[in-house]
N, C-alpha and C. Protein backbone atom coordinates (compact mmCIF):
# COMPACT_ATOMS: atom_id res chain seq x y z
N UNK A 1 -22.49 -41.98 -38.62
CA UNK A 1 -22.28 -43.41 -38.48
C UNK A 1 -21.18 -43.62 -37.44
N UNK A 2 -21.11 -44.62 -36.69
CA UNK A 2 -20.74 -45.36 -35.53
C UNK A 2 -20.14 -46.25 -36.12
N UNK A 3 -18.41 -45.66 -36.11
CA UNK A 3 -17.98 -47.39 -36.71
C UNK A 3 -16.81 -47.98 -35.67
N UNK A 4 -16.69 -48.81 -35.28
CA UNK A 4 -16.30 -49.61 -34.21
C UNK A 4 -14.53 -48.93 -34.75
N UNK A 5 -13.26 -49.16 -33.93
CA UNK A 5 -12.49 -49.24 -34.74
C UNK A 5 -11.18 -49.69 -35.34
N UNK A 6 -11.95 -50.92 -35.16
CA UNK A 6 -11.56 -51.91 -36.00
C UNK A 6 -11.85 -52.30 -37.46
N UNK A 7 -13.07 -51.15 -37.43
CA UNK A 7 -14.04 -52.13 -38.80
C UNK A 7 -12.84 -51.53 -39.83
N UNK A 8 -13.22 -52.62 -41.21
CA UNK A 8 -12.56 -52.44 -42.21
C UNK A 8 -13.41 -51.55 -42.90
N UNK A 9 -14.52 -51.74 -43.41
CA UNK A 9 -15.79 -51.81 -44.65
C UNK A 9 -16.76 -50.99 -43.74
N UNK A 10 -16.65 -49.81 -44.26
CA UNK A 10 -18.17 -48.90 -43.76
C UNK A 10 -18.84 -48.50 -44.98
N UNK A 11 -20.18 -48.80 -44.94
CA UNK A 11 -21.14 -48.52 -45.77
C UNK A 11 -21.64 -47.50 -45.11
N UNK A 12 -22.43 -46.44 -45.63
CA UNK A 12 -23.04 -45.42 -45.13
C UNK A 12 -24.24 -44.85 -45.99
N UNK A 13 -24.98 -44.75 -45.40
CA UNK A 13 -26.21 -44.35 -46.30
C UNK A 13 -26.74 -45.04 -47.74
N UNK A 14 -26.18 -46.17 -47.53
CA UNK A 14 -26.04 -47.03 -48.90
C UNK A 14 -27.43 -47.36 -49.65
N UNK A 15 -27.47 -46.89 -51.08
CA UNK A 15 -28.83 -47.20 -51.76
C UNK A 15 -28.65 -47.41 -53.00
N UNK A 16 -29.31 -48.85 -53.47
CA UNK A 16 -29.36 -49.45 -54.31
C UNK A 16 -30.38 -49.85 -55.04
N UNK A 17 -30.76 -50.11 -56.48
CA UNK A 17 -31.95 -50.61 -56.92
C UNK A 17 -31.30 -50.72 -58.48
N UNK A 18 -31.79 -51.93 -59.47
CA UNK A 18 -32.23 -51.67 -60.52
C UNK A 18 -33.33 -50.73 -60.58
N UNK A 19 -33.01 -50.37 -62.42
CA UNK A 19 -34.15 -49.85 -62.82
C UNK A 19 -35.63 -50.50 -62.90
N UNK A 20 -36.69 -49.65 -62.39
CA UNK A 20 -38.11 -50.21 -62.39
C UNK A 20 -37.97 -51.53 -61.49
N UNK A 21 -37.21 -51.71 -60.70
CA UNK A 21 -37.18 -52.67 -59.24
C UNK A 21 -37.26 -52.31 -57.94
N UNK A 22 -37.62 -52.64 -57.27
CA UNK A 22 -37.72 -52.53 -55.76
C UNK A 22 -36.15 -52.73 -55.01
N UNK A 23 -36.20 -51.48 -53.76
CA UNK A 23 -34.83 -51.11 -53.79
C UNK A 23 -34.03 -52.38 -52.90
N UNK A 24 -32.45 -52.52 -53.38
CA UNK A 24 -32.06 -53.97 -52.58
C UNK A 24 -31.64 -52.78 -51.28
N UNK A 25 -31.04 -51.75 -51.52
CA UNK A 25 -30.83 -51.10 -50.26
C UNK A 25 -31.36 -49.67 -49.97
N UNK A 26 -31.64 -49.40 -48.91
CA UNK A 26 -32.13 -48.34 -48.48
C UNK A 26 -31.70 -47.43 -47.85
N UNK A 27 -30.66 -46.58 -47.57
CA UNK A 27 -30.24 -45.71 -46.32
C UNK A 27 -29.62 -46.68 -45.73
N UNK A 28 -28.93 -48.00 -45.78
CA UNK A 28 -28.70 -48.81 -44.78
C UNK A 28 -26.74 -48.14 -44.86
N UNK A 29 -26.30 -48.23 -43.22
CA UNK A 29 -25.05 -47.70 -43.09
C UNK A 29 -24.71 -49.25 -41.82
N UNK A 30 -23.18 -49.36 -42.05
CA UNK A 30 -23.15 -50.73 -41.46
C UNK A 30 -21.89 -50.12 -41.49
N UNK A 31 -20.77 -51.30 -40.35
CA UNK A 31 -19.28 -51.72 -40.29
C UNK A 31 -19.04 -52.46 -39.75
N UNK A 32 -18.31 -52.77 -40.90
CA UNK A 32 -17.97 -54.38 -40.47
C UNK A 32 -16.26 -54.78 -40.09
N UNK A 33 -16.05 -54.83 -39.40
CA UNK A 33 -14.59 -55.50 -39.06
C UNK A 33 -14.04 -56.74 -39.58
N UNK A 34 -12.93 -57.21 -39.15
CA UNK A 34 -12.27 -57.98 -39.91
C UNK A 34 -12.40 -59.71 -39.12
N UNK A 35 -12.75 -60.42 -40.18
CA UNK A 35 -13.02 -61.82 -40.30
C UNK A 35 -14.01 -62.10 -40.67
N UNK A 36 -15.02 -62.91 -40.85
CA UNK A 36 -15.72 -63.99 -41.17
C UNK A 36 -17.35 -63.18 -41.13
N UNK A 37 -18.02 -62.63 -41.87
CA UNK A 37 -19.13 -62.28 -41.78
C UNK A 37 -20.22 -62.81 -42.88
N UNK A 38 -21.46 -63.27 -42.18
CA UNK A 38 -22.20 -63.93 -43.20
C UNK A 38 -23.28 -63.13 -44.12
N UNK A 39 -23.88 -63.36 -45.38
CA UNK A 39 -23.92 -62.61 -46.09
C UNK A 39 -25.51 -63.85 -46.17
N UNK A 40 -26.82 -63.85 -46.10
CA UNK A 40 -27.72 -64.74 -46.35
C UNK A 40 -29.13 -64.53 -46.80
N UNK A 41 -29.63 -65.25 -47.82
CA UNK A 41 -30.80 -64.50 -48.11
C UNK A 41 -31.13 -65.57 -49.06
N UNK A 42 -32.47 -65.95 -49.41
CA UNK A 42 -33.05 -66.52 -50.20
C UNK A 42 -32.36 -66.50 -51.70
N UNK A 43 -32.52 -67.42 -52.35
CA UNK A 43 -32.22 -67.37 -54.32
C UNK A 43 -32.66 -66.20 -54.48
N UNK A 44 -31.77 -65.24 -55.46
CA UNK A 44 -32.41 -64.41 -56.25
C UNK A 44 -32.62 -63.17 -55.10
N UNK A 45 -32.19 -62.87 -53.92
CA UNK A 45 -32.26 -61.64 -52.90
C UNK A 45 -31.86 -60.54 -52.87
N UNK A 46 -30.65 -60.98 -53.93
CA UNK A 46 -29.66 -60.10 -54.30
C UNK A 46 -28.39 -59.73 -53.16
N UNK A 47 -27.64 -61.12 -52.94
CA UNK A 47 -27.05 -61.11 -52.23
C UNK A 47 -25.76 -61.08 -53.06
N UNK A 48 -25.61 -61.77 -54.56
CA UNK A 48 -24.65 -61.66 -55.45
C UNK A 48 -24.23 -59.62 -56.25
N UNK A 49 -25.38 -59.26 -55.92
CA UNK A 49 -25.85 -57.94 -56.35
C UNK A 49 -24.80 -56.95 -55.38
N UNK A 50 -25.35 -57.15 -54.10
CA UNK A 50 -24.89 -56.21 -53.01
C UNK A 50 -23.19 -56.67 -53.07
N UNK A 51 -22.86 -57.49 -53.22
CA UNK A 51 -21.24 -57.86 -53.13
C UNK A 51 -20.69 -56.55 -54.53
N UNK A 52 -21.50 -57.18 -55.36
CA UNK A 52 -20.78 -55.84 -56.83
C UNK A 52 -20.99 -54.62 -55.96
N UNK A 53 -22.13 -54.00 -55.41
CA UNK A 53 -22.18 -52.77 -55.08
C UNK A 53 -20.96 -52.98 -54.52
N UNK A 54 -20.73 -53.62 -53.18
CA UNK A 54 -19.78 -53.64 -52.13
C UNK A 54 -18.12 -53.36 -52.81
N UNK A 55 -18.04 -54.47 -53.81
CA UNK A 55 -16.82 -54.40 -54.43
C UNK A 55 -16.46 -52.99 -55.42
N UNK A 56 -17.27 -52.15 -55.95
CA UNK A 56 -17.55 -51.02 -56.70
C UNK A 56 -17.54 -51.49 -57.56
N UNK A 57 -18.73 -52.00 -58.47
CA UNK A 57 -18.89 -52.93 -59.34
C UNK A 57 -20.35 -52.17 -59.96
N UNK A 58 -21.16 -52.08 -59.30
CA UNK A 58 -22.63 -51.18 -59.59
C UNK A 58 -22.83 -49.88 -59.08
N UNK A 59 -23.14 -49.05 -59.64
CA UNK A 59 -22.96 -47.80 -58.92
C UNK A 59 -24.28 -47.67 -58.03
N UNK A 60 -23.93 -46.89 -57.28
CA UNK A 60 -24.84 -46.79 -55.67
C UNK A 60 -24.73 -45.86 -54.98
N UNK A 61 -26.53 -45.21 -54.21
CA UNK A 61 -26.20 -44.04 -53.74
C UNK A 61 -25.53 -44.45 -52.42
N UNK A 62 -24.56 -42.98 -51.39
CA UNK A 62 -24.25 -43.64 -50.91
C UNK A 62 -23.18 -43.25 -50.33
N UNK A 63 -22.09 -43.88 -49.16
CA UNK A 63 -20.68 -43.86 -49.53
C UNK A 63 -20.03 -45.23 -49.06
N UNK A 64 -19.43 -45.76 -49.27
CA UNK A 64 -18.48 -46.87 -48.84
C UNK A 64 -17.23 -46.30 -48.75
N UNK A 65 -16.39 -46.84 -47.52
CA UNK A 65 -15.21 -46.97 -47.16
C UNK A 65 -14.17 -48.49 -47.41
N UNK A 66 -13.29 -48.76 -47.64
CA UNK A 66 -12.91 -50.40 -47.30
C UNK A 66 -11.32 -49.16 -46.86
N UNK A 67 -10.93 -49.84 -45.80
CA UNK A 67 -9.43 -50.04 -45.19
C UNK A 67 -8.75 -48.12 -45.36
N UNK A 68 -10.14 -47.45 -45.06
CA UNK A 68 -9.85 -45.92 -45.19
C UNK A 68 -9.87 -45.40 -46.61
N UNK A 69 -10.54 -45.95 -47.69
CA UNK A 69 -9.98 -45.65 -48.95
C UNK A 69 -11.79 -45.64 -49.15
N UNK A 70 -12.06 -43.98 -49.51
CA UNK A 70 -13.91 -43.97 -50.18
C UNK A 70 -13.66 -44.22 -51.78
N UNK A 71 -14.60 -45.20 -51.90
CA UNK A 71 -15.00 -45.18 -53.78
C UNK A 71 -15.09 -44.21 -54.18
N UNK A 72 -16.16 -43.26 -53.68
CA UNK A 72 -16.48 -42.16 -54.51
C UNK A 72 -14.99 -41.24 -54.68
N UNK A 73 -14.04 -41.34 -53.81
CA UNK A 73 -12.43 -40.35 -53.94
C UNK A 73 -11.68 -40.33 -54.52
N UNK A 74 -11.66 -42.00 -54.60
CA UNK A 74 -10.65 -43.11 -54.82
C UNK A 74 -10.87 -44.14 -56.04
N UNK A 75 -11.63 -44.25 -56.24
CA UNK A 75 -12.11 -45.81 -57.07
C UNK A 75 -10.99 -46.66 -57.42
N UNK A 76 -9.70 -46.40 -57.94
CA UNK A 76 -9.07 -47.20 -58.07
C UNK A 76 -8.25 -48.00 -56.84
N UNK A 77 -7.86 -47.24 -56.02
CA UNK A 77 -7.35 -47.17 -54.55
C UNK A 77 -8.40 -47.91 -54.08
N UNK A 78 -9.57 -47.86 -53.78
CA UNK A 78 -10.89 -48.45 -53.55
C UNK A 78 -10.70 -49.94 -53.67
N UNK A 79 -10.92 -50.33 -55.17
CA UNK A 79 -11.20 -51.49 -55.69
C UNK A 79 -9.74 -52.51 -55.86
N UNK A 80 -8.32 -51.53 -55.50
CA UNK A 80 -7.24 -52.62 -55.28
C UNK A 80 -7.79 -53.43 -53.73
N UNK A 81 -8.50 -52.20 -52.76
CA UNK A 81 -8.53 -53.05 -51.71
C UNK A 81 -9.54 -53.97 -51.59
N UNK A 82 -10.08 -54.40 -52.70
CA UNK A 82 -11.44 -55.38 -52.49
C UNK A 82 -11.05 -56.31 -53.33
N UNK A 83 -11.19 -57.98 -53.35
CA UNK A 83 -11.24 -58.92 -53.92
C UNK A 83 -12.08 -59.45 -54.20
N UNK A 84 -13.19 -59.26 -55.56
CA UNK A 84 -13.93 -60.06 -56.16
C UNK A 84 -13.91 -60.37 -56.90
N UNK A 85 -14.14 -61.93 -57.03
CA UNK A 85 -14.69 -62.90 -58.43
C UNK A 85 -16.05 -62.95 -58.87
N UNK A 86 -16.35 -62.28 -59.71
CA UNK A 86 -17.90 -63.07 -60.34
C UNK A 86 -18.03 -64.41 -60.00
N UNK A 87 -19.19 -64.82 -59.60
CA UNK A 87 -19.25 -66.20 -59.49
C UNK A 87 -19.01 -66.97 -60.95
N UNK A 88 -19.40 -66.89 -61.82
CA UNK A 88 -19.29 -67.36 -63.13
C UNK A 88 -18.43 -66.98 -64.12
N UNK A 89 -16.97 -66.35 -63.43
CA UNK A 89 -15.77 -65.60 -64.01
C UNK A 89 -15.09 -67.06 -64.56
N UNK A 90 -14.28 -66.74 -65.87
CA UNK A 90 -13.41 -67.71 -66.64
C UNK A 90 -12.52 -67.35 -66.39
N UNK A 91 -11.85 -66.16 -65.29
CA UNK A 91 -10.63 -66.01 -64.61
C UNK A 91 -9.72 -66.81 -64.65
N UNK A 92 -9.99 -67.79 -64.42
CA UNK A 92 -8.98 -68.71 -63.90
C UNK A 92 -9.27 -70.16 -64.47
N UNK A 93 -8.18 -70.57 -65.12
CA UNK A 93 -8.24 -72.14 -65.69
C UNK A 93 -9.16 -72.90 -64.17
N UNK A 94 -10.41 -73.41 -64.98
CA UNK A 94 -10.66 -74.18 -63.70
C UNK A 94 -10.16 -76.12 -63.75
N UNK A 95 -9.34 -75.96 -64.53
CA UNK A 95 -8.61 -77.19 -64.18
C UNK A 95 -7.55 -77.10 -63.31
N UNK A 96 -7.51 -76.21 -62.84
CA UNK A 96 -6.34 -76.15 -62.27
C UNK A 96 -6.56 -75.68 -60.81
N UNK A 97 -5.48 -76.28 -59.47
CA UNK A 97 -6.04 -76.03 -58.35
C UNK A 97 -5.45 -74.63 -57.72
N UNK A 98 -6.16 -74.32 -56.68
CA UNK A 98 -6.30 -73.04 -56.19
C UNK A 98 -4.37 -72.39 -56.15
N UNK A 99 -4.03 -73.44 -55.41
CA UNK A 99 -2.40 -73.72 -55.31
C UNK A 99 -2.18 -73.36 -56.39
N UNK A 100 -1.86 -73.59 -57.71
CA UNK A 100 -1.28 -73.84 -59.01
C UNK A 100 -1.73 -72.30 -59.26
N UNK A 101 -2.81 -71.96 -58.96
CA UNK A 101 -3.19 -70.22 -59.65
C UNK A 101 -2.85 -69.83 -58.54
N UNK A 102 -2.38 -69.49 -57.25
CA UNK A 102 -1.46 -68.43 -56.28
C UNK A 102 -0.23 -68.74 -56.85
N UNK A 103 0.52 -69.91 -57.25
CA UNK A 103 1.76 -70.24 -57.44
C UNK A 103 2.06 -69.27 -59.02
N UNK A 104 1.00 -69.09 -59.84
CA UNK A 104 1.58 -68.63 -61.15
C UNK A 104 1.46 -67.27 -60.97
N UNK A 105 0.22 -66.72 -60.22
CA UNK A 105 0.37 -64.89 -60.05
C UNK A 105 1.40 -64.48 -58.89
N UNK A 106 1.80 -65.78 -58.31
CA UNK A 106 3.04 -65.04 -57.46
C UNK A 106 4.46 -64.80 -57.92
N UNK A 107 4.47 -65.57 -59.50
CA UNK A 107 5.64 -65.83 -60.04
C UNK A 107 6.28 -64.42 -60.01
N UNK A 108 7.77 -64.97 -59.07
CA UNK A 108 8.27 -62.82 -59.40
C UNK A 108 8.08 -62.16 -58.04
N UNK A 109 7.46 -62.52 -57.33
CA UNK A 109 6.77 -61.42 -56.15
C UNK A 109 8.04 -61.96 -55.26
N UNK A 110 8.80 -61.31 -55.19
CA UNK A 110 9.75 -61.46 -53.82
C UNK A 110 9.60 -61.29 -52.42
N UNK A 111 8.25 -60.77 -52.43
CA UNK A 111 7.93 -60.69 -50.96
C UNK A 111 6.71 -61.70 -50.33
N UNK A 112 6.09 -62.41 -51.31
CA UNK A 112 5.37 -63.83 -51.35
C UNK A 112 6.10 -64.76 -50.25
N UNK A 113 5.40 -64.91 -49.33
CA UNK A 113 5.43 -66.17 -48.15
C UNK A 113 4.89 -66.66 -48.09
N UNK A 114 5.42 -67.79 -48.31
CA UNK A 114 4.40 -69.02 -48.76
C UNK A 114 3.63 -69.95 -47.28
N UNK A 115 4.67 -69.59 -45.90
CA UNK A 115 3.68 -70.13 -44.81
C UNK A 115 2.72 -69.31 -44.26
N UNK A 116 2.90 -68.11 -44.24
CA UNK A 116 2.03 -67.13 -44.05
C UNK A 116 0.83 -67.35 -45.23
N UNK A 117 0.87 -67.80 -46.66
CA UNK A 117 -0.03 -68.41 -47.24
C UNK A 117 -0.70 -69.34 -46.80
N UNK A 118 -0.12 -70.00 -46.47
CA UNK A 118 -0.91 -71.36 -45.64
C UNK A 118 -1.42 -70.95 -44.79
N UNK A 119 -0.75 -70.27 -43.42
CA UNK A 119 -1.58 -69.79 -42.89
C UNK A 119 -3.13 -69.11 -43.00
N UNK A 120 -2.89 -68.53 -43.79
CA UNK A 120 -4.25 -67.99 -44.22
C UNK A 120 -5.25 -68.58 -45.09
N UNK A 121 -4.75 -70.01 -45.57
CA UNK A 121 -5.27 -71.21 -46.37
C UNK A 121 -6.17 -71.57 -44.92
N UNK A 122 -5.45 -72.04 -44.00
CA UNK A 122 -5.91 -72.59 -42.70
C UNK A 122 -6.91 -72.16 -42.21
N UNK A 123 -6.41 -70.46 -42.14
CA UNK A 123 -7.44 -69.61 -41.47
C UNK A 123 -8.80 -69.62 -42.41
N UNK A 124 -9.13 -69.59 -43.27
CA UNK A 124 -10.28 -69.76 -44.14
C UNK A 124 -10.68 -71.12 -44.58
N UNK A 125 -10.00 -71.93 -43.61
CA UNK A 125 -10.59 -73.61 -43.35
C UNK A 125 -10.85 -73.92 -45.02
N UNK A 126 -9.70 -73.43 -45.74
CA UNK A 126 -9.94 -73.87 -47.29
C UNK A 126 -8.76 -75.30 -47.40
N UNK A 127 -8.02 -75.98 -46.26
CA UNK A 127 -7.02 -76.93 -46.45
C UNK A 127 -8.03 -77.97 -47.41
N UNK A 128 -8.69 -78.50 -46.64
CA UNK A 128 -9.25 -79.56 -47.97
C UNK A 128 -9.63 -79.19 -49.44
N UNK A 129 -9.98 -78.09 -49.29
CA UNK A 129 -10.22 -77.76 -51.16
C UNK A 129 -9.06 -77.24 -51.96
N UNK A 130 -7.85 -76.95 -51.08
CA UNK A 130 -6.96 -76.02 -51.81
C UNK A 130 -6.28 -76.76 -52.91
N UNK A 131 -6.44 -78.42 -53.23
CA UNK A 131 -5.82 -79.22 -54.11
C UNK A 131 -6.54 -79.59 -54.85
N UNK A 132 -7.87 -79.12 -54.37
CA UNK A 132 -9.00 -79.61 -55.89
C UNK A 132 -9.30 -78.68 -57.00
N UNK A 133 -8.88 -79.29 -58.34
CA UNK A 133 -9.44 -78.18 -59.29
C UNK A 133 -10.50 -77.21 -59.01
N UNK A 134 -10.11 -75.70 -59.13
CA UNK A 134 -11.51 -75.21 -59.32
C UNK A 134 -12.63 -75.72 -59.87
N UNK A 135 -13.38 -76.67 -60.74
CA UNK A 135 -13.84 -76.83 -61.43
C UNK A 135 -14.70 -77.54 -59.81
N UNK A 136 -13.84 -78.36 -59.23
CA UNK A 136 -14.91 -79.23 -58.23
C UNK A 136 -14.90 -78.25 -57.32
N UNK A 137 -15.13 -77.28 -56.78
CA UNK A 137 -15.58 -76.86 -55.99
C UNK A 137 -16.88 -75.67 -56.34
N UNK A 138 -17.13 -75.25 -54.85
CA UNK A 138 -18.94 -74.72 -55.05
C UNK A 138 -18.19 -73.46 -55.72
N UNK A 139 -19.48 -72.94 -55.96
CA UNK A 139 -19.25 -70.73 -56.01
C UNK A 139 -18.51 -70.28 -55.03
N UNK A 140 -19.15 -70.71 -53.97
CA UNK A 140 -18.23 -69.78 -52.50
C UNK A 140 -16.55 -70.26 -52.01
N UNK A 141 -16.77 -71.90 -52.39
CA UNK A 141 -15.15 -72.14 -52.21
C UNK A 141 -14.32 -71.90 -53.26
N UNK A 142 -14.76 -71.22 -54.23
CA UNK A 142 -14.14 -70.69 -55.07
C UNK A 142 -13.43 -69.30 -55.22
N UNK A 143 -14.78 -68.62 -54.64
CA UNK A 143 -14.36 -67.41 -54.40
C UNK A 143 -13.49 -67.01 -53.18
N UNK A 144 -13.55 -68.05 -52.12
CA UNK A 144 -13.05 -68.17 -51.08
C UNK A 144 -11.62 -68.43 -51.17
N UNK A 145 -11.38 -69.07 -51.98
CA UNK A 145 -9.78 -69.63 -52.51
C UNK A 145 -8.86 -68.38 -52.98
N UNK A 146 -8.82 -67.66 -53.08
CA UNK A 146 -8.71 -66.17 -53.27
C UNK A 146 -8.30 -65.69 -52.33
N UNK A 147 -8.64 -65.94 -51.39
CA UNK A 147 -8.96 -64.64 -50.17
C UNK A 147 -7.12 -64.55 -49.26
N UNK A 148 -7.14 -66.28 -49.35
CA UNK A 148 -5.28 -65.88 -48.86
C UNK A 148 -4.52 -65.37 -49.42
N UNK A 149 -4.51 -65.40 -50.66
CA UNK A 149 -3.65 -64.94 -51.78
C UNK A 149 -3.75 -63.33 -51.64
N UNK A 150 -4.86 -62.38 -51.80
CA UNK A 150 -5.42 -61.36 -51.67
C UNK A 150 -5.09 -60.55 -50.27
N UNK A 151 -5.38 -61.24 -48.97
CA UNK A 151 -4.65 -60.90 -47.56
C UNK A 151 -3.27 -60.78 -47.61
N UNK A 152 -2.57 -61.82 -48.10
CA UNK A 152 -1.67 -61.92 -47.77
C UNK A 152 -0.84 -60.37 -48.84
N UNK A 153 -1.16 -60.25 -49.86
CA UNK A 153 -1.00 -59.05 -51.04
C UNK A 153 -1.46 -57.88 -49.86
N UNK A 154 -2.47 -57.68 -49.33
CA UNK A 154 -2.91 -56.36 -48.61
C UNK A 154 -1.94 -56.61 -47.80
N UNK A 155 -1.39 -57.47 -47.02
CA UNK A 155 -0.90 -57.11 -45.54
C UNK A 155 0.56 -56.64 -45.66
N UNK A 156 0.61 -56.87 -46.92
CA UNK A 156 2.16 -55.69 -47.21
C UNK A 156 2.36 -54.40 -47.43
């Protein structure tokens, strides 16, 4: 595999399937670098599926990399460097806004910057949702609401 190098996330030989299902992946090896990549496929494609594989969530033939760290070596090392929410996770009070849950898991963190948060609020064009309860927002701006909080934790 050919990975650019920059990429964060190398998949390699990646293969996936439920049992008695048709496979979601095949031999597929990919890298992906850092920012904004789209993920698209019909209801039901198994696009929620491949994120668990991705996150080490389902086991899969295979190897994945994220940020130099293989699942199969590592798993725990692995899965600090990946941030996923189930879409339908009770994680998090969803009365409460995205702000209010970075503000309570940062309680304590002395190295928490809060414009460099924003920043990365900005950068994931989450400013308009970041004051609305979870509850009003979609699956993806949900899971998306995360992602500064999570960067900003890796980039230390």
């Amino acid at each position: 595999m050919t990975a650019p190098s920059d990429a964060i996330l190398h998949l390699q030989d990646l293969g996936f399937a439920y049992p008695s299902q048709p496979a979601l992946a095949t031999r597929w090896s990919a890298s992906i670098g850092a920012g904004v990549t789209l993920l698209y496929g019909d209801t039901g494609s198994g696009k929620s599926t491949l994120l668990r594989v991705i996150a080490g969530r389902l086991p899969a033939r295979g190897r994945l990399c994220v940020a130099g760290v293989a699942l199969d070596a590592s798993p725990e090392a692995y899965r600090r460097n990946v941030f996923f929410v189930e879409p339908d996770s009770d994680a998090f009070d969803k009365q409460k806004t995205a702000r209010e849950i970075t503000a309570s898991l940062c309680v304590g963190d002395t190295d928490f910057d809060a414009s460099r948060w924003q920043s990365l609020v900005d950068g994931f064009a989450l400013a308009p949702h970041i004051d609305k309860p979870m509850f009003m927002l979609s699956t993806g701006s949900r899971q998306r609401s995360g992602l500064p909080r999570h960067w900003h934790q890796a980039a230390r």
